[in-house]
Protein backbone atom coordinates (compact mmCIF):
# COMPACT_ATOMS: atom_id res chain seq x y z
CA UNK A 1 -127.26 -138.75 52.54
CA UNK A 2 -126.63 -142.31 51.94
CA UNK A 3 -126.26 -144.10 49.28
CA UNK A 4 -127.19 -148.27 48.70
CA UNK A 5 -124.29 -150.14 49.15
CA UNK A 6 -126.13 -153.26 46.97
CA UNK A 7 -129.56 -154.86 45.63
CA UNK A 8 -131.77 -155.26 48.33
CA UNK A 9 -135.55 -155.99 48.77
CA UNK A 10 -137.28 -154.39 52.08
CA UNK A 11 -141.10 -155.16 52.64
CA UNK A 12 -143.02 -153.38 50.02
CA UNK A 13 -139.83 -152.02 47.53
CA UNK A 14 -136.64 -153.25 46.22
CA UNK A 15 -133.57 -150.77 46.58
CA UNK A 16 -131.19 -150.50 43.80
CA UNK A 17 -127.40 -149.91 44.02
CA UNK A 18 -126.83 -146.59 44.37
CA UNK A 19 -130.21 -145.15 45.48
CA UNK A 20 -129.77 -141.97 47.91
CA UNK A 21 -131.83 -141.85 50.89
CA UNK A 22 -131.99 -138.94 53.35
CA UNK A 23 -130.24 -139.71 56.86
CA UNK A 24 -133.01 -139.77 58.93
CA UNK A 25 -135.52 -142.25 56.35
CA UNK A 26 -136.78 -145.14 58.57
CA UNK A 27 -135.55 -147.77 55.83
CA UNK A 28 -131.85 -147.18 57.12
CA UNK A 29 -132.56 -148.66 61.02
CA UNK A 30 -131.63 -152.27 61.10
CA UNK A 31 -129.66 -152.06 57.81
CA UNK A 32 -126.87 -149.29 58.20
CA UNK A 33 -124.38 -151.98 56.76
CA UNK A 34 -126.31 -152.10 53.35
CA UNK A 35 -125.34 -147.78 52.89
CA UNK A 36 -122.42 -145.84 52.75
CA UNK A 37 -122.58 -141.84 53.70
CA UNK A 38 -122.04 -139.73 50.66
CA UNK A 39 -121.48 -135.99 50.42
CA UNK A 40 -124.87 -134.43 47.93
CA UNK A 41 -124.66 -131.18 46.77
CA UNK A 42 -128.03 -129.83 47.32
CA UNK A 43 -129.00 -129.08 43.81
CA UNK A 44 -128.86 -132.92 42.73
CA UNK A 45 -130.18 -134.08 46.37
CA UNK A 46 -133.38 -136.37 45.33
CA UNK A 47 -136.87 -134.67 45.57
CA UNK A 48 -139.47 -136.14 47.38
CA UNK A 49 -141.89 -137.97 44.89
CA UNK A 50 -144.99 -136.03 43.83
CA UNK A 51 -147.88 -138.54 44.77
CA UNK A 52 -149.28 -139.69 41.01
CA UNK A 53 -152.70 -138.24 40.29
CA UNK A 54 -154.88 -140.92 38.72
CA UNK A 55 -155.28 -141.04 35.27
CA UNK A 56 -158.98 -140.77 33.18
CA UNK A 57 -159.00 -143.95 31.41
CA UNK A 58 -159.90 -143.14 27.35
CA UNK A 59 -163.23 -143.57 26.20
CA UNK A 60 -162.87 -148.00 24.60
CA UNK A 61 -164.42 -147.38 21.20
CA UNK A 62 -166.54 -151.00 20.02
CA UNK A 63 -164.79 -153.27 18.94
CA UNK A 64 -164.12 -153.45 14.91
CA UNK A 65 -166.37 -156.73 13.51
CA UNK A 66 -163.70 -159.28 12.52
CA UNK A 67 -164.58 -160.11 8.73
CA UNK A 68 -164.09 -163.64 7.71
CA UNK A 69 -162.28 -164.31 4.41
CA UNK A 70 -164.82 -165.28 1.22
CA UNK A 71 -164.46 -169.35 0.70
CA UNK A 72 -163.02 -169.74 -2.61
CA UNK A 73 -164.90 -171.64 -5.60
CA UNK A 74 -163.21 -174.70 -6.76
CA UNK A 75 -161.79 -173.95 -10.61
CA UNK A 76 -163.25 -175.97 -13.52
């Protein structure tokens, strides 16, 4: 594993400080100065990311009629 050494922004993501990545993940070539090896055990390795379903948009009830306040009668 490897772990961000810094901040950095590759095309399309920005890696934090401290963000594991698997040895052999293509955003390490060209940037092996920006990681540091670390030792995982396997049970707190990171998963690979389940690919997000998309989500039913809610039914958009009507709008509610905006109600204007009464003008008010002069006294007297």
């Amino acid at each position: 594993m490897q772990r961000a050494k810094k901040i950095f922004f590759a095309p399309g993501r920005r890696v934090a400080k401290g963000e594991l990545f698997a040895d052999d993940d293509p955003i390490l070539k060209g940037r092996e100065v920006l990681f540091e090896s670390v030792d995982v055990p396997e049970s707190q390795a990171p998963k690979e990311p389940e690919p997000e379903q998309p989500k039913a948009e809610e039914p958009k009830s009507p709008p509610k009629p905006v109600r204007k306040a009464a003008a008010k009668k002069p006294a007297g």
